[in-house]
Protein backbone atom coordinates (compact mmCIF):
# COMPACT_ATOMS: atom_id res chain seq x y z
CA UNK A 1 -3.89 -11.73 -2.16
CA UNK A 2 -7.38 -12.52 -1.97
CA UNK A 3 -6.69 -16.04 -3.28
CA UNK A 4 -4.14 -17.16 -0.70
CA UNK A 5 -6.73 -15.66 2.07
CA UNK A 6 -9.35 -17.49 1.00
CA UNK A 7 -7.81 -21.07 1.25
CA UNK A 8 -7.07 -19.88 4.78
CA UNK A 9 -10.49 -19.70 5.62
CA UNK A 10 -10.69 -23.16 5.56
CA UNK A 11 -8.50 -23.97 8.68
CA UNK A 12 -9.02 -20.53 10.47
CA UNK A 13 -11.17 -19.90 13.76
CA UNK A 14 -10.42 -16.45 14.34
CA UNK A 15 -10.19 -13.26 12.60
CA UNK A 16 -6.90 -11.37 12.51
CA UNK A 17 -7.48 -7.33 12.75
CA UNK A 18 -5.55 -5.29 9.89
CA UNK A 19 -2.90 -4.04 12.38
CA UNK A 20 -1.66 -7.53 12.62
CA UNK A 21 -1.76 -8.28 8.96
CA UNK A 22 -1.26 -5.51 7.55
CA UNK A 23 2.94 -6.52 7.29
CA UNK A 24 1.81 -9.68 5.79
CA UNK A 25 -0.26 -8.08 3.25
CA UNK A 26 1.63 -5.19 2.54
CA UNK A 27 5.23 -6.16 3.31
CA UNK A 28 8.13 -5.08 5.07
CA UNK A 29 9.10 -2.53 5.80
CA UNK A 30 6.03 -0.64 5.32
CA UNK A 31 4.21 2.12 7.12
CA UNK A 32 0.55 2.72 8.41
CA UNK A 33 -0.61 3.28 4.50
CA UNK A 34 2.02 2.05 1.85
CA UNK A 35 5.21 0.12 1.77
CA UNK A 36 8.11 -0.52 -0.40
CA UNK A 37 6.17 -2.58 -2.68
CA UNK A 38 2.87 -1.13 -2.81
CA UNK A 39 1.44 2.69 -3.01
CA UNK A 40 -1.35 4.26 -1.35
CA UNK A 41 -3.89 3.79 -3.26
CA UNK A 42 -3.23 -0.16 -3.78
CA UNK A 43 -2.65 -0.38 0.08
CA UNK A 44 -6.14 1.08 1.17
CA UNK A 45 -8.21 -1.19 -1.65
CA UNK A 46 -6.36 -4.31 0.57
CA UNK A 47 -7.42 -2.91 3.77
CA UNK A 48 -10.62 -2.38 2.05
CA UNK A 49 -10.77 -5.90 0.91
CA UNK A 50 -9.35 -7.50 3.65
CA UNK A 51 -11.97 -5.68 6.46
CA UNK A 52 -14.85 -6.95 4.13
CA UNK A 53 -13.35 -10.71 4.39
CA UNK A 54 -13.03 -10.22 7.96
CA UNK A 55 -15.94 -8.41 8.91
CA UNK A 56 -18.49 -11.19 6.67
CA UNK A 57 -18.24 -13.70 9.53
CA UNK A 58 -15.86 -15.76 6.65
CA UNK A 59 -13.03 -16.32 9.41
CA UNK A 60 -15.11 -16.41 12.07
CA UNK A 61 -14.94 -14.23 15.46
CA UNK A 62 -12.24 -11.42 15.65
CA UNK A 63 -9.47 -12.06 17.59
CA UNK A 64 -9.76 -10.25 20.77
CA UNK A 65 -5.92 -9.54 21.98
C-alpha cells in the first residue's frame, strides 16, 4: 500500500482525507473500521500510516471539500 502511495506523491497537489480513501485502501464493501479483505487491526495501522503520509506535508495541502 505504502508503495503505490508513494509514487503518487510525485504527481499529487493535494491531500485526500481518510474518508475518501479509505474504500481505496481498504476495499469494497467495507465499513468505518474493516472490510471484507482486511480486519481491524490491519485497517487502523493503514489509517495510521496513511494520516502520517498525509499529515508530513508529502502530498501537499489537504483537500478542503
Amino acid at each position: 500500500m505504502m508503495e503505490v502511495e508513494l509514487l503518487k506523491r510525485q504527481w499529487t497537489e493535494r491531500a485526500e482525507h481518510w474518508d475518501v480513501m479509505r474504500r481505496y485502501l481498504l476495499g469494497e464493501p467495507h465499513g468505518s473500521r474493516s472490510s471484507l479483505f482486511v480486519d481491524q487491526d490491519t485497517a487502523m495501522t493503514i489509517k495510521k500510516i496513511y494520516v502520517a503520509m498525509i499529515e508530513s506535508g508529502m502530498y501537499g495541502p489537504l483537500k478542503m471539500e
